[in-house]
N, C-alpha and C. Protein backbone atom coordinates (compact mmCIF):
# COMPACT_ATOMS: atom_id res chain seq x y z
N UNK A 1 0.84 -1.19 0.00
CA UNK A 1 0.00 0.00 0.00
C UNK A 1 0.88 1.26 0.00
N UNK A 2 1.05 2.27 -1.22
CA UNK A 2 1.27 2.93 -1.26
C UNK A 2 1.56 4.53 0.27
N UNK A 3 2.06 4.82 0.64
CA UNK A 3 1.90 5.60 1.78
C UNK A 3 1.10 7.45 1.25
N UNK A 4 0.78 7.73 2.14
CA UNK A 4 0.32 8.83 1.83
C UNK A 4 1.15 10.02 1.83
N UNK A 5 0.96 11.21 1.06
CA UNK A 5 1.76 11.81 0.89
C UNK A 5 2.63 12.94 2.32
N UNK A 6 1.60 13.03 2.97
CA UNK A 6 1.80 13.71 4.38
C UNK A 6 3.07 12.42 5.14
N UNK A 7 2.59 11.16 5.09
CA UNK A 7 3.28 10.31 5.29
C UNK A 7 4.66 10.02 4.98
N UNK A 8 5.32 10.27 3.94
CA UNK A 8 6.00 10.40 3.26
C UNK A 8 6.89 11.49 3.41
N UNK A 9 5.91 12.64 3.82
CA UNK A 9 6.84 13.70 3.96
C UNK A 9 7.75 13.81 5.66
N UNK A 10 6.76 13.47 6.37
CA UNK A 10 7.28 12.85 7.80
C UNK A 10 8.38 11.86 7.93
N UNK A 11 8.02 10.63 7.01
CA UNK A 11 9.33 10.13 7.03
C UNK A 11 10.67 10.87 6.10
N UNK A 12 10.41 11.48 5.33
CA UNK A 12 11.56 12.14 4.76
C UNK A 12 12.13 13.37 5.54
N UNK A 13 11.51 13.34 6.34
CA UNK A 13 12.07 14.95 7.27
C UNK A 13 12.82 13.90 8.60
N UNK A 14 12.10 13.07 8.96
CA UNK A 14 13.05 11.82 10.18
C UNK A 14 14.15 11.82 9.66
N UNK A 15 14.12 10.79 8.23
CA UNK A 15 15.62 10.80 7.55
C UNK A 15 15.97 11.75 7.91
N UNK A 16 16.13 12.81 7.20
CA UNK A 16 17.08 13.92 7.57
C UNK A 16 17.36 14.42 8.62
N UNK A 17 16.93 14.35 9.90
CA UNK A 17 17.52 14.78 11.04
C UNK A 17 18.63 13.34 11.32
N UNK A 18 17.85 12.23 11.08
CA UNK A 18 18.57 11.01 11.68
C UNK A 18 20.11 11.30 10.71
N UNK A 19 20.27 11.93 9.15
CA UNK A 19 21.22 11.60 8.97
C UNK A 19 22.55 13.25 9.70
N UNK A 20 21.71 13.97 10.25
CA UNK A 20 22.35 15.29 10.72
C UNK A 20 22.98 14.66 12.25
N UNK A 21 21.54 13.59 12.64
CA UNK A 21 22.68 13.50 14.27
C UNK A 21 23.56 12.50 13.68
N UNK A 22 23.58 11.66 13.08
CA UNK A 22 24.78 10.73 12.92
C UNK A 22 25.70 11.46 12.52
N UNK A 23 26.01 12.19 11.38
CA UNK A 23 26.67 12.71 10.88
C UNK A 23 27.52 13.63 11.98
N UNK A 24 26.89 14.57 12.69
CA UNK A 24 27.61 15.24 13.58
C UNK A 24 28.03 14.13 14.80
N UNK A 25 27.60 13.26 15.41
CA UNK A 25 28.35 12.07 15.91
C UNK A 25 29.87 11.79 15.66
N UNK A 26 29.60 11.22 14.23
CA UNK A 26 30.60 10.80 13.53
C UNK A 26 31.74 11.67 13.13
N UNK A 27 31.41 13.12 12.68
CA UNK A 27 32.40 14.33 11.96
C UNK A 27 32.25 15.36 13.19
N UNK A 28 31.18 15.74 13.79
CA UNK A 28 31.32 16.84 14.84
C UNK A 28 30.56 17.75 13.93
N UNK A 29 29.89 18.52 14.66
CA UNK A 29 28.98 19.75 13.53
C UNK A 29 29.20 20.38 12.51
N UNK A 30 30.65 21.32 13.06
CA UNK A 30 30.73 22.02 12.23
C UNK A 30 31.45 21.12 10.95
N UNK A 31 31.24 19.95 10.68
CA UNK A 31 31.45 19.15 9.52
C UNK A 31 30.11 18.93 8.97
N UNK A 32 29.37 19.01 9.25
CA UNK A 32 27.75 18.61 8.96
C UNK A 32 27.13 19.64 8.15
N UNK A 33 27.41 19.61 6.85
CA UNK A 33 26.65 20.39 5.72
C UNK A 33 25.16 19.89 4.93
N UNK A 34 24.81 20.72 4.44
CA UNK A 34 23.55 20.24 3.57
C UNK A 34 23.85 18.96 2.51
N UNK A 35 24.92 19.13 1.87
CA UNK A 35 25.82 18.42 0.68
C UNK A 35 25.73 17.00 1.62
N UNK A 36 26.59 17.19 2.90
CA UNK A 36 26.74 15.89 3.67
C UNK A 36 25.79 14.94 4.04
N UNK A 37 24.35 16.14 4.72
CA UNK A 37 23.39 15.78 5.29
C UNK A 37 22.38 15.02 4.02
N UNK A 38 21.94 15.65 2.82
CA UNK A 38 21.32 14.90 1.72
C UNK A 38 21.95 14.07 1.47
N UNK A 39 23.69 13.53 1.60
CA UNK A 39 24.02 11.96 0.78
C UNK A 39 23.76 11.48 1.84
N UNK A 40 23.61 11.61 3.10
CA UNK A 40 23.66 10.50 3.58
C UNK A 40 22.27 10.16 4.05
N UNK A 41 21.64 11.18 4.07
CA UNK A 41 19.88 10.77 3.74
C UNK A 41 19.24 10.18 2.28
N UNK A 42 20.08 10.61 1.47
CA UNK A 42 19.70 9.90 0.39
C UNK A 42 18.46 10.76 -0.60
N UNK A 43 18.36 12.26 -0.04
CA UNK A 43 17.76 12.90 -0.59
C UNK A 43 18.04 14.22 -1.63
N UNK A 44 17.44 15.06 -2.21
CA UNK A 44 17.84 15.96 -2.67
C UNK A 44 18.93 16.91 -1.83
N UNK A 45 19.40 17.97 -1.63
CA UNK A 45 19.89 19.12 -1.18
C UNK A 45 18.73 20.25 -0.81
N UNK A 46 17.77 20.39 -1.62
CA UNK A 46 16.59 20.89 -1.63
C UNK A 46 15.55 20.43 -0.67
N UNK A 47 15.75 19.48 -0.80
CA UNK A 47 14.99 18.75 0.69
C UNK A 47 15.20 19.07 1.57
N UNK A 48 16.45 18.81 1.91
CA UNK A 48 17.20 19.47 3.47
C UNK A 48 16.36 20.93 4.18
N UNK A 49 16.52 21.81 3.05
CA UNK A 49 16.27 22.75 2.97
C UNK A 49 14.36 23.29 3.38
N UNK A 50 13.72 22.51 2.40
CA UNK A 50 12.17 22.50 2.36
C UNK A 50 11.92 21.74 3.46
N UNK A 51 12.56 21.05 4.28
CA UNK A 51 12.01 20.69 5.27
C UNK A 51 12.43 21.45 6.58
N UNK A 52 13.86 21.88 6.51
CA UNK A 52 13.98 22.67 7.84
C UNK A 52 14.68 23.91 7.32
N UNK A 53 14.23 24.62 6.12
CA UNK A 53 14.51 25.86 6.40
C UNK A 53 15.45 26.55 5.99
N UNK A 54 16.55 25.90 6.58
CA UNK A 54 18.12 26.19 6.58
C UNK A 54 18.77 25.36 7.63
N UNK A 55 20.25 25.69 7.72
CA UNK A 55 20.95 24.50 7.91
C UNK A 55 20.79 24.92 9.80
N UNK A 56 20.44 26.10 10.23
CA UNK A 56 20.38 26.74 11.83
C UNK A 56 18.87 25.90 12.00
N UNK A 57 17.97 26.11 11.00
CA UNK A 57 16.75 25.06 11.66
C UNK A 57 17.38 23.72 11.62
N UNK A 58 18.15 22.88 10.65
CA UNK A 58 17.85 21.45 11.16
C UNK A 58 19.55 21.23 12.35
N UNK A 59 20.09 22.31 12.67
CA UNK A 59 20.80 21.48 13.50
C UNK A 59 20.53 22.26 15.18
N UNK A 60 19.46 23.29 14.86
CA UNK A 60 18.68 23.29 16.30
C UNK A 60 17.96 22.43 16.67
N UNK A 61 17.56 21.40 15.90
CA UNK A 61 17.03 20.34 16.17
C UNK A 61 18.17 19.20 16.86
N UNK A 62 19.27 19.00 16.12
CA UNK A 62 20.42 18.07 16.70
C UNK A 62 20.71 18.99 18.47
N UNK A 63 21.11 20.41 18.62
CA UNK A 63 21.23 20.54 19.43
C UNK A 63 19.98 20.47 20.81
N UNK A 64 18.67 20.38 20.53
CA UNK A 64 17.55 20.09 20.99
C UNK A 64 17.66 19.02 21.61
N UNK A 65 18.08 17.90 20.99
CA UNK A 65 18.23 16.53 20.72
C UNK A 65 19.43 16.25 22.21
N UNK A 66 20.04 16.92 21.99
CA UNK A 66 21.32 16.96 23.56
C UNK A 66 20.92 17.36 24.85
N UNK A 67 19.91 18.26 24.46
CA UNK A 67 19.36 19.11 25.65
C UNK A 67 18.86 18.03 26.53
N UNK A 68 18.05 17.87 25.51
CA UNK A 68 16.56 16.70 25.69
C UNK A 68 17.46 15.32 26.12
N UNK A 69 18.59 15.02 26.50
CA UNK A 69 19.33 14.13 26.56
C UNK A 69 19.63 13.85 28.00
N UNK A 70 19.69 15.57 28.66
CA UNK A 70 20.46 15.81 30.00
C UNK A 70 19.38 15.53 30.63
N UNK A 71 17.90 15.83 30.54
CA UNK A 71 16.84 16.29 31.00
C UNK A 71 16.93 14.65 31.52
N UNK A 72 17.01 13.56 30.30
CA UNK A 72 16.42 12.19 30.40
C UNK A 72 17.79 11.71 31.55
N UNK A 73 19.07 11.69 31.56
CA UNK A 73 19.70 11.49 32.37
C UNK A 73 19.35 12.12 33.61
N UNK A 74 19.20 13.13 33.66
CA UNK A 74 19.07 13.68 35.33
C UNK A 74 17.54 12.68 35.65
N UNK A 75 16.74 12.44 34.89
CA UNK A 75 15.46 11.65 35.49
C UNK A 75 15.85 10.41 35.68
N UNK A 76 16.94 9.73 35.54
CA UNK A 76 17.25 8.29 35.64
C UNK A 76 18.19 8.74 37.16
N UNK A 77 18.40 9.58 37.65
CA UNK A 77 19.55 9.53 38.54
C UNK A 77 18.91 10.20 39.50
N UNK A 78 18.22 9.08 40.55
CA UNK A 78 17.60 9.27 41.74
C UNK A 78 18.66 10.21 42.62
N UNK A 79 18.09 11.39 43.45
CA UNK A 79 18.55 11.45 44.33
C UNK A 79 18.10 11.10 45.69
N UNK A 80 19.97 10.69 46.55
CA UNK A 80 19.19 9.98 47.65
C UNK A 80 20.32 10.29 48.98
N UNK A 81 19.28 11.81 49.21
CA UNK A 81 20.37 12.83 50.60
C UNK A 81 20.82 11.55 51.41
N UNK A 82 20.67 10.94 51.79
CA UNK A 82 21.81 10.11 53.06
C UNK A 82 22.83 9.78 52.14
N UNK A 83 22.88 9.27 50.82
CA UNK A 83 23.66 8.55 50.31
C UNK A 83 24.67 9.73 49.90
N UNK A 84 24.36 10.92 49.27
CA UNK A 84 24.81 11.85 49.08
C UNK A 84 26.18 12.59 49.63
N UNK A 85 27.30 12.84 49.80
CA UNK A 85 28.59 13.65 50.41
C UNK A 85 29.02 14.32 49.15
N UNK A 86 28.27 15.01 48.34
CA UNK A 86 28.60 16.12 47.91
C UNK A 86 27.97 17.10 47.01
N UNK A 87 26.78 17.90 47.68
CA UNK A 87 25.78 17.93 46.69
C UNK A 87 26.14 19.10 45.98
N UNK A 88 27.12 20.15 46.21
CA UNK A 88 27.72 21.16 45.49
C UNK A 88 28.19 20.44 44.21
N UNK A 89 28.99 19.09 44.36
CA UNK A 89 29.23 18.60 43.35
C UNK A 89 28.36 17.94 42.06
N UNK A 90 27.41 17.23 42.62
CA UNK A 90 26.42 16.93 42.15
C UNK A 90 25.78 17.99 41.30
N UNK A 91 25.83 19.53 42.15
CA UNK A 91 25.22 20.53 40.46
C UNK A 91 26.43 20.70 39.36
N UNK A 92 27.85 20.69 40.28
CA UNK A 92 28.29 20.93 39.55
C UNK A 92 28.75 20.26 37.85
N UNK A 93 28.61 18.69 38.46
CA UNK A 93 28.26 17.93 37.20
C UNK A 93 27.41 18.14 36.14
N UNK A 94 26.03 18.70 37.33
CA UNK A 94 25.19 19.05 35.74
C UNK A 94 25.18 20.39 35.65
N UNK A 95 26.07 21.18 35.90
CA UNK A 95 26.77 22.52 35.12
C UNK A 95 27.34 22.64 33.86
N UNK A 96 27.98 21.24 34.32
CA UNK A 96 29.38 21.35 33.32
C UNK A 96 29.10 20.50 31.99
N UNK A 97 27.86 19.72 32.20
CA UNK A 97 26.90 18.88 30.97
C UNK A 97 26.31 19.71 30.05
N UNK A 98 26.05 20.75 30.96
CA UNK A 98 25.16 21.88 30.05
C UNK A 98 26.32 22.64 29.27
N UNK A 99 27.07 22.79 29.95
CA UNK A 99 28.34 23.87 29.46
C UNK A 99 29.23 22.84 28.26
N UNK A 100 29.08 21.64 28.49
CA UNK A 100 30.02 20.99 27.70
C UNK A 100 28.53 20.90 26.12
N UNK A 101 27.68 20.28 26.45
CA UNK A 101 26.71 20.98 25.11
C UNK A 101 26.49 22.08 24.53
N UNK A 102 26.61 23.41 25.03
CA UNK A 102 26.53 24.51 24.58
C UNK A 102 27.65 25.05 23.98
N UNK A 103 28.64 24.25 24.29
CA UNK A 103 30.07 24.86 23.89
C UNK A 103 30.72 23.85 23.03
N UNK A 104 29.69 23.58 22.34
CA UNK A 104 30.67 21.65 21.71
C UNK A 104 30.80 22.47 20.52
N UNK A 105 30.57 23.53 19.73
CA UNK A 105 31.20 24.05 18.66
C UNK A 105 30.57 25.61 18.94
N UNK A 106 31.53 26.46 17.83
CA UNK A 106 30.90 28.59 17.70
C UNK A 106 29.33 28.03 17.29
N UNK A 107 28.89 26.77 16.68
CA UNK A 107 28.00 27.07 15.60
C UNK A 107 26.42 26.50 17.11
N UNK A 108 27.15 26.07 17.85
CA UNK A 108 26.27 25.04 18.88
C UNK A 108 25.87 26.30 19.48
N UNK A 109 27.06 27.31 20.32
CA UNK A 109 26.72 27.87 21.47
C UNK A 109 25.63 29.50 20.60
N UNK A 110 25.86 29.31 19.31
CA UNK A 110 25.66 30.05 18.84
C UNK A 110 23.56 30.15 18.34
N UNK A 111 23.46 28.58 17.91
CA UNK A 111 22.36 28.41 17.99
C UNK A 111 21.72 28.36 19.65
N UNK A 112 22.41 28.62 20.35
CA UNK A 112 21.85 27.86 21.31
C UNK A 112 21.25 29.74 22.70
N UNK A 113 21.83 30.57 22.03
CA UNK A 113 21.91 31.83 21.92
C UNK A 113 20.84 32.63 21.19
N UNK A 114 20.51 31.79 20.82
CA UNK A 114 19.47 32.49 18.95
C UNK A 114 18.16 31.89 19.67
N UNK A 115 18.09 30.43 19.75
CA UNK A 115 16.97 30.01 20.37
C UNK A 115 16.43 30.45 21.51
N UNK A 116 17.21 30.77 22.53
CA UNK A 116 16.73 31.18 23.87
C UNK A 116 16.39 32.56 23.85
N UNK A 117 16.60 33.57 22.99
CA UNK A 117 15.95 34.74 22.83
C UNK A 117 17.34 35.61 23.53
N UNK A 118 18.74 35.18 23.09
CA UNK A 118 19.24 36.43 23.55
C UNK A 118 19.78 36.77 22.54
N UNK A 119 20.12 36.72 21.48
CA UNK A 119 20.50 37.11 20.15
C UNK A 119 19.52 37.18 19.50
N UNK A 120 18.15 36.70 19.48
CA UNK A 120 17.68 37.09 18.66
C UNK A 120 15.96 37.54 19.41
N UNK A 121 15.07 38.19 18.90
CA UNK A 121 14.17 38.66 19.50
C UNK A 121 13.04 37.25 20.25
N UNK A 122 13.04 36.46 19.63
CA UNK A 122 11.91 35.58 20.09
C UNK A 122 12.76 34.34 20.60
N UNK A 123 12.03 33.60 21.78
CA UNK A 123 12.53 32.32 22.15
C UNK A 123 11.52 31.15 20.69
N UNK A 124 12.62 30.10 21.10
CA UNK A 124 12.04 28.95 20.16
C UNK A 124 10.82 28.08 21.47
N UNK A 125 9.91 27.93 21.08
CA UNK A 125 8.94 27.38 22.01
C UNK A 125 9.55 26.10 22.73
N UNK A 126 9.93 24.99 21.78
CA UNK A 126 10.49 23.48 22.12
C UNK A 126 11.66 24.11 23.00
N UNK A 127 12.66 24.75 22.21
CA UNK A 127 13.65 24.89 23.33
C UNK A 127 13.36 25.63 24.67
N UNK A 128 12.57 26.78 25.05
CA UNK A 128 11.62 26.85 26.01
C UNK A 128 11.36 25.58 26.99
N UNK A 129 10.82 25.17 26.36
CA UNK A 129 9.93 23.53 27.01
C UNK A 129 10.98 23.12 27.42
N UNK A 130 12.46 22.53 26.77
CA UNK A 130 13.12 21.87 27.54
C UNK A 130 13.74 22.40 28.44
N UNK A 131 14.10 23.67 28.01
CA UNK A 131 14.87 24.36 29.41
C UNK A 131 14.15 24.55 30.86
N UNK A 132 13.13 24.45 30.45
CA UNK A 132 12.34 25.00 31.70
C UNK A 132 12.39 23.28 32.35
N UNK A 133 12.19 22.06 31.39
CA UNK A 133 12.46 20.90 32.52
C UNK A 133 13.90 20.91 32.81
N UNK A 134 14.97 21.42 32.33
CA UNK A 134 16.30 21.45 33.29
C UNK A 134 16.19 22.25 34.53
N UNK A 135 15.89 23.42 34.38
CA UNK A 135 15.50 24.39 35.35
C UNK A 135 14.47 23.43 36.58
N UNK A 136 13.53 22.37 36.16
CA UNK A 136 12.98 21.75 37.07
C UNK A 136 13.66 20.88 37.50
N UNK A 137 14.31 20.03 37.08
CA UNK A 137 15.40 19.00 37.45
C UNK A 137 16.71 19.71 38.59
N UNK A 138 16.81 20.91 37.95
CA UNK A 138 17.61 21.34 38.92
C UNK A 138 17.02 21.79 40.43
N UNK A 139 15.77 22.94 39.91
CA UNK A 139 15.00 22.94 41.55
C UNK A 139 13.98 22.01 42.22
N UNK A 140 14.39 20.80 41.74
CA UNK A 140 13.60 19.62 42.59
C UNK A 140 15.20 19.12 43.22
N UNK A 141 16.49 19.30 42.80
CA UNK A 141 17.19 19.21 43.56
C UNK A 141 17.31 19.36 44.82
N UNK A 142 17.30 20.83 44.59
CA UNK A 142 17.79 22.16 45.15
C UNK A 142 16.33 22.06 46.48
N UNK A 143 15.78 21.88 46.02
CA UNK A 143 14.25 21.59 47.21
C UNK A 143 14.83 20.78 48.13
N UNK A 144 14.59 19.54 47.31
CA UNK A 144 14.97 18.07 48.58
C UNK A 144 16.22 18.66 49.38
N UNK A 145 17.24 19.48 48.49
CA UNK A 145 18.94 19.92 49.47
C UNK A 145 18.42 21.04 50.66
N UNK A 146 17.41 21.48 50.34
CA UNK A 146 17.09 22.53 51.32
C UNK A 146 16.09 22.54 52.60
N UNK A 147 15.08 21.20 52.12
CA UNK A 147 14.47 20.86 52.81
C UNK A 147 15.01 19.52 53.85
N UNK A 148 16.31 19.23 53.50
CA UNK A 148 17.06 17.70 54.05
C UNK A 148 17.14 18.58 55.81
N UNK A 149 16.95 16.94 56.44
CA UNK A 149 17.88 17.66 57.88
C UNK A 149 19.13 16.68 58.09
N UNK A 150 20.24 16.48 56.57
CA UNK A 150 20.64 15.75 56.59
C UNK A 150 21.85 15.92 56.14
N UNK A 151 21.39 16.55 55.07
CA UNK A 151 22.48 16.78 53.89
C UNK A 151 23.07 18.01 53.76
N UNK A 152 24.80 17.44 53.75
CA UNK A 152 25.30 18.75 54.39
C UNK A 152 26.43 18.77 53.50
N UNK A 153 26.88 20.53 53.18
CA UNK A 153 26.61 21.55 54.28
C UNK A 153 25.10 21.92 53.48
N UNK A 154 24.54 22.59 54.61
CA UNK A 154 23.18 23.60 54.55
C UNK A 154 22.97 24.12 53.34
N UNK A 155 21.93 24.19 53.07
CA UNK A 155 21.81 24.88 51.64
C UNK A 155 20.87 26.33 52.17
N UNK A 156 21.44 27.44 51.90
CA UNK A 156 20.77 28.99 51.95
C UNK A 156 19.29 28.84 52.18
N UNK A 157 18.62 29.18 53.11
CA UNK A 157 16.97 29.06 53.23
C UNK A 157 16.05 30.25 52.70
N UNK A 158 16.80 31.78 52.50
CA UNK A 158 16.09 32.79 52.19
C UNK A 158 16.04 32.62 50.72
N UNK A 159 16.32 31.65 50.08
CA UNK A 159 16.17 32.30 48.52
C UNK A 159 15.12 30.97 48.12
N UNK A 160 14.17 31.49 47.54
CA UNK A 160 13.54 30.31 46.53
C UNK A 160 14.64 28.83 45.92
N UNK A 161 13.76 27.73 45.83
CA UNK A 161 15.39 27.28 44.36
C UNK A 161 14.77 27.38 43.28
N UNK A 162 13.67 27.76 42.85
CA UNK A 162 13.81 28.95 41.69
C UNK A 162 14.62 30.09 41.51
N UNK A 163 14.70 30.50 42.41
CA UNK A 163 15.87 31.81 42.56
C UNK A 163 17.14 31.53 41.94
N UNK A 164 17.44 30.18 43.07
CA UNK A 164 18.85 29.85 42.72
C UNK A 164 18.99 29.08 41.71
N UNK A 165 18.02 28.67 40.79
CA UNK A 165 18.38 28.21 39.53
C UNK A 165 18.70 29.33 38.61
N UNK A 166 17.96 30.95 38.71
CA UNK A 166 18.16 31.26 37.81
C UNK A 166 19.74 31.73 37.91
N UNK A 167 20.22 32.07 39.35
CA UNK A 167 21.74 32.46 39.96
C UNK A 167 22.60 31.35 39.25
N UNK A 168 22.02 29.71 39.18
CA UNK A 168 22.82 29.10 38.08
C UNK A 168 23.18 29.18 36.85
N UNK A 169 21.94 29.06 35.79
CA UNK A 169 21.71 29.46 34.96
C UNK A 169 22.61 30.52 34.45
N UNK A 170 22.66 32.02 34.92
CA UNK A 170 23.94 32.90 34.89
C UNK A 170 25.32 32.25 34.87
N UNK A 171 25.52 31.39 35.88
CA UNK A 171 26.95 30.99 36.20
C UNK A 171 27.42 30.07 34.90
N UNK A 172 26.43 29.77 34.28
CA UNK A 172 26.76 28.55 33.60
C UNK A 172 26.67 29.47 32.23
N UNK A 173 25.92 30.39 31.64
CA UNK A 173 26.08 30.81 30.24
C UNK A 173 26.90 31.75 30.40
N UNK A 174 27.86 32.18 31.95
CA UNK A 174 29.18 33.08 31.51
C UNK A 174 30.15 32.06 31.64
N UNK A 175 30.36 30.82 31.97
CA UNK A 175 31.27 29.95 31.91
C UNK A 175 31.57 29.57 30.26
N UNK A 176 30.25 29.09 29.92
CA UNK A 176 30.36 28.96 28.57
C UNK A 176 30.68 29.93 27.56
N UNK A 177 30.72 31.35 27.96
CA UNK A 177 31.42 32.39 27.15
C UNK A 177 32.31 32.37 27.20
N UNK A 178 33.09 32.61 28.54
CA UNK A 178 34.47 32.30 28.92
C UNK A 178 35.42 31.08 28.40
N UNK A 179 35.05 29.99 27.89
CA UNK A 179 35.43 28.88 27.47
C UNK A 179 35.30 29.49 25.62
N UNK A 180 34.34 29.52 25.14
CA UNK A 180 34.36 29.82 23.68
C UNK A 180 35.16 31.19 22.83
N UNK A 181 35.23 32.55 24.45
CA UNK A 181 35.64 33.40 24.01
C UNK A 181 37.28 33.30 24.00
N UNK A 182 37.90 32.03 24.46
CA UNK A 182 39.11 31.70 24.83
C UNK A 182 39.81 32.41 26.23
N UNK A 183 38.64 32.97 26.49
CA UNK A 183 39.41 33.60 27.93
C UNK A 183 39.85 32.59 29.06
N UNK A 184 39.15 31.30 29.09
CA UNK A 184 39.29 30.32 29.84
C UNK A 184 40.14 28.90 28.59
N UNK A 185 40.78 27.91 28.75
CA UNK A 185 40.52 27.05 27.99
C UNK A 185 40.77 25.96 28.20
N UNK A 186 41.11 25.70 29.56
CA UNK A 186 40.66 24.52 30.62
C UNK A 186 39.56 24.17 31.01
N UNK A 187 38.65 23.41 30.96
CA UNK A 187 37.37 23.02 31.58
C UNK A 187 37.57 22.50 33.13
N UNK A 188 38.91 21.86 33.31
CA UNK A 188 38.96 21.94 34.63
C UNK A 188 39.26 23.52 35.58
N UNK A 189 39.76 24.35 35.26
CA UNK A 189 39.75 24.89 35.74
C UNK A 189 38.05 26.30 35.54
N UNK A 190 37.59 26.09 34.53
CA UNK A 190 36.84 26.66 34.84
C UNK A 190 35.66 25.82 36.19
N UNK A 191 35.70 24.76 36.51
CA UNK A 191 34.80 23.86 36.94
C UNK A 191 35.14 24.66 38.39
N UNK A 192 36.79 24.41 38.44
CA UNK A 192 37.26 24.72 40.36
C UNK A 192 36.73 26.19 40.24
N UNK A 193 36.62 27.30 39.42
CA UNK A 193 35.83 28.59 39.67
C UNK A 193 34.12 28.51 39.99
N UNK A 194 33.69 27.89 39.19
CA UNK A 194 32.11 27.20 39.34
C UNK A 194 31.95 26.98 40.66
N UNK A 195 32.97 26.10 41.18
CA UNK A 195 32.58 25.50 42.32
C UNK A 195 32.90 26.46 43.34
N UNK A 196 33.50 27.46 43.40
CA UNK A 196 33.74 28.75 44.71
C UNK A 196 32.52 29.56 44.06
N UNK A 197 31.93 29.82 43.22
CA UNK A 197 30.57 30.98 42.93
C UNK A 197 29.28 30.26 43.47
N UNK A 198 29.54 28.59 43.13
CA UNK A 198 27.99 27.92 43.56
C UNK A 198 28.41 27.96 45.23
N UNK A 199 29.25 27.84 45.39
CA UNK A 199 29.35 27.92 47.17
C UNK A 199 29.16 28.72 47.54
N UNK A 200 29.33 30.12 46.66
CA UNK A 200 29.19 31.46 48.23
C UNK A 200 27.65 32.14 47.72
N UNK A 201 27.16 31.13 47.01
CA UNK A 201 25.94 31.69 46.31
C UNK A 201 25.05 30.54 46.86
N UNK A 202 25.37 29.18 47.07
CA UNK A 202 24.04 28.69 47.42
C UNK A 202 24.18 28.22 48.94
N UNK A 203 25.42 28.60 49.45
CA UNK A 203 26.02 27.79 50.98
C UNK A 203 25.47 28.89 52.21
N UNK A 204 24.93 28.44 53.03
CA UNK A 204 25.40 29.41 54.32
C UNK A 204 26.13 30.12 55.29
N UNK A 205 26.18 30.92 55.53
CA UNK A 205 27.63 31.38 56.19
C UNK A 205 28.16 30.26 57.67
């Protein structure tokens, strides 16, 4: 049975993302062209195009695709305050997940800038959606750390952890400038700075 044409067009737009994340897998983004992305989908060049636009729509989709990655890891990774001795560290891991996706090429941190509405006037809705479940992943942390009578050291009681997500949030898209603008170009050492700003920002005296 023949498929329908709407049908058809759905699967030909899958192809093409499926052959953009492999491709950047395999070569890294900024190797991932239209030329690249149609042979290895097996479609026109024109296609690429009629389906996402340009080459910033289909690899906001690959970078979507990473976001949407961290979100699914942090939901597999129970937290569990007794078991816990280091929960500064624990954000700081997923600081440096975010920072290591946003900064995986100029062309990543760049879309990733455009979508969220600071380069360019409007946020992208999907990317919206996912950020806001990192932002929840992080203050369902940040809750259980504040509400523990356990888990130590203390986590700050006057601030929301909405608050202090967005105090993250900051820490983490000037890290990632700092890393792309070459002012930094250690990731370890930007991490040991991370970790003295999340302390005197989310710790108690």
């Amino acid at each position: 049975m023949t498929r329908k044409p709407q049908q058809r067009s759905i699967a030909t737009r899958a192809r093409v993302l499926d052959a953009a994340r492999e491709l950047s897998q395999r070569h890294g983004l900024e190797l991932v062209t239209a030329d690249a992305v149609a042979r290895e989908a097996g479609v026109a060049k024109g296609t690429v195009f009629a389906h996402f636009g340009d080459m910033d729509g289909l690899l906001s989709h690959v970078l979507l695709d990473r976001l949407n990655a961290l979100h699914a890891t942090a939901a597999v990774e129970p937290v569990e305050p007794d078991r816990l001795d280091d929960p500064v560290g624990l954000i700081l891991t997923r600081m440096m997940a975010l920072i290591a996706v946003i900064t995986d090429s100029p062309t990543i941190l760049r879309l990733f800038l455009d979508n969220i509405g600071v380069t360019k006037p409007n946020c992208a809705e999907a990317f919206v959606e996912t950020l806001d479940r990192l932002d929840a992943d992080l203050a369902g942390f940040l809750t259980v750390w504040q509400t523990s009578p356990t888990l130590q050291p203390p986590l700050r009681k006057d601030r929301t952890p909405a608050e202090m997500v967005d105090g993250l949030i900051a820490f983490m898209i000037h890290g990632a400038i700092l890393l792309k603008s070459h002012q930094l170009t250690d990731r370890s050492i930007l991490e040991v700075r991370l970790r003295r700003h999340v302390e005197a920002f989310l710790l108690t005296d």
